[in-house]
C-alpha atoms as a PDB file:
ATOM      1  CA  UNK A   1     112.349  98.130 166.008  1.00  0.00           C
ATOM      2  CA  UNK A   2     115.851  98.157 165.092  1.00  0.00           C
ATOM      3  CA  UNK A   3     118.797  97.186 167.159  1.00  0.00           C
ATOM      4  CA  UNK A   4     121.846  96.223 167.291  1.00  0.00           C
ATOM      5  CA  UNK A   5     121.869  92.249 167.924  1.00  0.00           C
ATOM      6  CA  UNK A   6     125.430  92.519 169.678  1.00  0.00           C
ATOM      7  CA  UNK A   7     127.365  95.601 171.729  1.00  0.00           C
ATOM      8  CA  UNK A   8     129.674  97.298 169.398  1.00  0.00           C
ATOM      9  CA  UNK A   9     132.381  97.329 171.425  1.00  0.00           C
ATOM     10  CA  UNK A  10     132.386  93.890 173.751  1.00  0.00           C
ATOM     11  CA  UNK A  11     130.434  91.915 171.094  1.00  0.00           C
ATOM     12  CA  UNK A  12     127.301  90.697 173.456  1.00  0.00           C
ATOM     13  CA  UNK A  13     124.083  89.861 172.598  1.00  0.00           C
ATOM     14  CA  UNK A  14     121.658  92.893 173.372  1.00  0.00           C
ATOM     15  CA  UNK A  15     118.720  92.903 171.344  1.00  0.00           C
ATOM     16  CA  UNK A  16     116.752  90.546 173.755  1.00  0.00           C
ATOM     17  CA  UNK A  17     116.934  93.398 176.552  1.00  0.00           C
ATOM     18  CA  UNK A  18     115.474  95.952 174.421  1.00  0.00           C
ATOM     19  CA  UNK A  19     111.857  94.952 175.270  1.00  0.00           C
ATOM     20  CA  UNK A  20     112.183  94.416 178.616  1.00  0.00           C
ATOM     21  CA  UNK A  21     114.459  97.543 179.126  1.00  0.00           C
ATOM     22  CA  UNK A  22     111.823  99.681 177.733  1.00  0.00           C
ATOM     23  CA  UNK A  23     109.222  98.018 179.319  1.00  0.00           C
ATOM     24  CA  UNK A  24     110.545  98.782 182.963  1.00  0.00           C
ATOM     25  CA  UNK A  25     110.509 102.143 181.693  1.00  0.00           C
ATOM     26  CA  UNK A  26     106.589 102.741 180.887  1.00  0.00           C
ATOM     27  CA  UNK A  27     105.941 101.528 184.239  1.00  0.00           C
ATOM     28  CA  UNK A  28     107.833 104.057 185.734  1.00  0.00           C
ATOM     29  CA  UNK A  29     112.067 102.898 186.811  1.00  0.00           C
ATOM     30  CA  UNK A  30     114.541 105.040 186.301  1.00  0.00           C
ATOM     31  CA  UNK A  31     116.798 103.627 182.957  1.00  0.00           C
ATOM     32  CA  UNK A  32     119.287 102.723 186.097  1.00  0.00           C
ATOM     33  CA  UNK A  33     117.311 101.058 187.391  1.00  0.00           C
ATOM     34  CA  UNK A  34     115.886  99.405 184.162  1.00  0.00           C
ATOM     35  CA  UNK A  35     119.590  98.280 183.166  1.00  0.00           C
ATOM     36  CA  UNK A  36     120.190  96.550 186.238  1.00  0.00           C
ATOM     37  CA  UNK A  37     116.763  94.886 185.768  1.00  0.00           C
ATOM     38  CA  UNK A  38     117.689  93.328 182.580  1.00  0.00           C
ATOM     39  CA  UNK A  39     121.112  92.236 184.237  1.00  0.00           C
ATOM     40  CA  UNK A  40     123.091  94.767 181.490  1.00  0.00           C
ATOM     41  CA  UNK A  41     126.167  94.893 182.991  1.00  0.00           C
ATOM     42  CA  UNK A  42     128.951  96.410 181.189  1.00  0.00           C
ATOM     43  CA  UNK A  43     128.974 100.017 180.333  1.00  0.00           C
ATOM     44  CA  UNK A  44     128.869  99.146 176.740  1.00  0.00           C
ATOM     45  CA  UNK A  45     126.242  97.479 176.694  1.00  0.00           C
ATOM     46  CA  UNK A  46     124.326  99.808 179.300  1.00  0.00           C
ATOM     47  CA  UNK A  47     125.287 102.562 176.656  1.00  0.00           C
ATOM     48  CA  UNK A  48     124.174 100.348 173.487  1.00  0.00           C
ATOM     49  CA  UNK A  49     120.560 100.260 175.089  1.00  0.00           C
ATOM     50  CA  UNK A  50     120.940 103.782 176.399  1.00  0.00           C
ATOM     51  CA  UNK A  51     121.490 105.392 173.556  1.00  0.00           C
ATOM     52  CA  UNK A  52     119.694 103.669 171.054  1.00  0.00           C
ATOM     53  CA  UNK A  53     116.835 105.772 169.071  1.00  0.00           C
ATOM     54  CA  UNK A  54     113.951 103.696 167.678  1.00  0.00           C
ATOM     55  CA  UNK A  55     113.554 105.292 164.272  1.00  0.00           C
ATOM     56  CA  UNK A  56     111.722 102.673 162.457  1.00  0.00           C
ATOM     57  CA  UNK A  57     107.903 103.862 163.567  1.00  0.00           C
ATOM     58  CA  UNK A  58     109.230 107.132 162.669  1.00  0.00           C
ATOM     59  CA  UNK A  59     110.373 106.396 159.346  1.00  0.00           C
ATOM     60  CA  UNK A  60     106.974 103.660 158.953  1.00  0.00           C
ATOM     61  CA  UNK A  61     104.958 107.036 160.133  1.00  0.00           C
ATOM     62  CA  UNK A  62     106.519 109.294 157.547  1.00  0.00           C
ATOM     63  CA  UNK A  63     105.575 106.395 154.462  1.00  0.00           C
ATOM     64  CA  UNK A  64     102.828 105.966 155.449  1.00  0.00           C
ATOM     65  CA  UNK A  65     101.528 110.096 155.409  1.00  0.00           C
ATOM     66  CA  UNK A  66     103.592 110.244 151.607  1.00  0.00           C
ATOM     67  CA  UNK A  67     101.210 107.240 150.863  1.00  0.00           C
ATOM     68  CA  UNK A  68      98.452 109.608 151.726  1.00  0.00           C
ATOM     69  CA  UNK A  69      99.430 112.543 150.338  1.00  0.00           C
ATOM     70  CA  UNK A  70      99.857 110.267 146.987  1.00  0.00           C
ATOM     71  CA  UNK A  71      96.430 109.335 147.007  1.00  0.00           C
ATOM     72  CA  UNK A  72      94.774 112.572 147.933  1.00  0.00           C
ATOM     73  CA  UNK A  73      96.798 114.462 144.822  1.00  0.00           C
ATOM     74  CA  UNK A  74      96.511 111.478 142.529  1.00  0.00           C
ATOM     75  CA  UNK A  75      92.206 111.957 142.618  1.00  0.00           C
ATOM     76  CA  UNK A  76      92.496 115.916 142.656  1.00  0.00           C
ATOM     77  CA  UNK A  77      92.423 117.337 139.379  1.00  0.00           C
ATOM     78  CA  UNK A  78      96.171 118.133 137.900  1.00  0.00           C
ATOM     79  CA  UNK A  79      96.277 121.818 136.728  1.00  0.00           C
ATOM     80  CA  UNK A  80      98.347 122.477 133.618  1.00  0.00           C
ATOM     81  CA  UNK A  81     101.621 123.676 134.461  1.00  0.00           C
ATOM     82  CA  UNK A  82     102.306 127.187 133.902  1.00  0.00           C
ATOM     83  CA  UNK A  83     105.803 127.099 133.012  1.00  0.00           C
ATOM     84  CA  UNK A  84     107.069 126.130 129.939  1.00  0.00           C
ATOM     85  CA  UNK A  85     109.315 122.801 129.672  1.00  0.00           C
ATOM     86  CA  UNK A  86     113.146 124.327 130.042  1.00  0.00           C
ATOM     87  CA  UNK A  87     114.966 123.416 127.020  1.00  0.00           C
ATOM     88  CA  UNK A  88     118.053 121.055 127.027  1.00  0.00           C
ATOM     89  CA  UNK A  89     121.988 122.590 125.580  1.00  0.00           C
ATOM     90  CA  UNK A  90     123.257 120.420 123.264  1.00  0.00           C
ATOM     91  CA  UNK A  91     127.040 119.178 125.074  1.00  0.00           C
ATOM     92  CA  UNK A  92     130.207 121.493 124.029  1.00  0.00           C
ATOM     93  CA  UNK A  93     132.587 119.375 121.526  1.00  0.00           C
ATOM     94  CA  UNK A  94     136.262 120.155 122.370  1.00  0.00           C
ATOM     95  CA  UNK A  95     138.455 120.684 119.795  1.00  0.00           C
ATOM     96  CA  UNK A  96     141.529 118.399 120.380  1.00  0.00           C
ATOM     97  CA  UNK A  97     144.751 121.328 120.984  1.00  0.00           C
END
């Protein structure tokens, strides 16, 4: 969980209504409701923990299916790649004019 520790625009401390904010929501308030339960106040804020997106179990999902996927072709057998290796142009010299 990543959020902002202050409001971008007023400069208050949010992070320690995230919990609580979401909280209020799994048992069922409305986010209005929720906000005014965690005593955020000023639009900012209310729009700070409004429109925040919790990426981080996303992103720790995603690793963690690579790290998978790494393990599953690393004990498969590689198969010889059918193309052959392209071959690298030596770099143009320019003649001075």
């Amino acid at each position: 969980m990543i959020i902002e520790v202050r409001c971008l625009i007023c400069g208050q401390v949010v992070n320690h209504k995230w919990l609580p904010f979401i909280e209020f929501q799994k048992q069922g308030m409305s986010p209005h409701e929720a906000l005014n339960k965690v005593d955020a106040k000023r639009p900012c804020c209310r729009s700070t923990l409004l429109t925040h997106v919790n990426l981080i179990d996303t992103k720790l999902r995603n690793a963690q299916i690579r790290e998978d996927e790494r393990t599953v072709s690393a004990t498969e057998q590689a198969e010889p790649n059918p193309r052959p290796p392209r071959r690298r142009s030596t770099p143009r010299t320019y003649q001075a004019r």
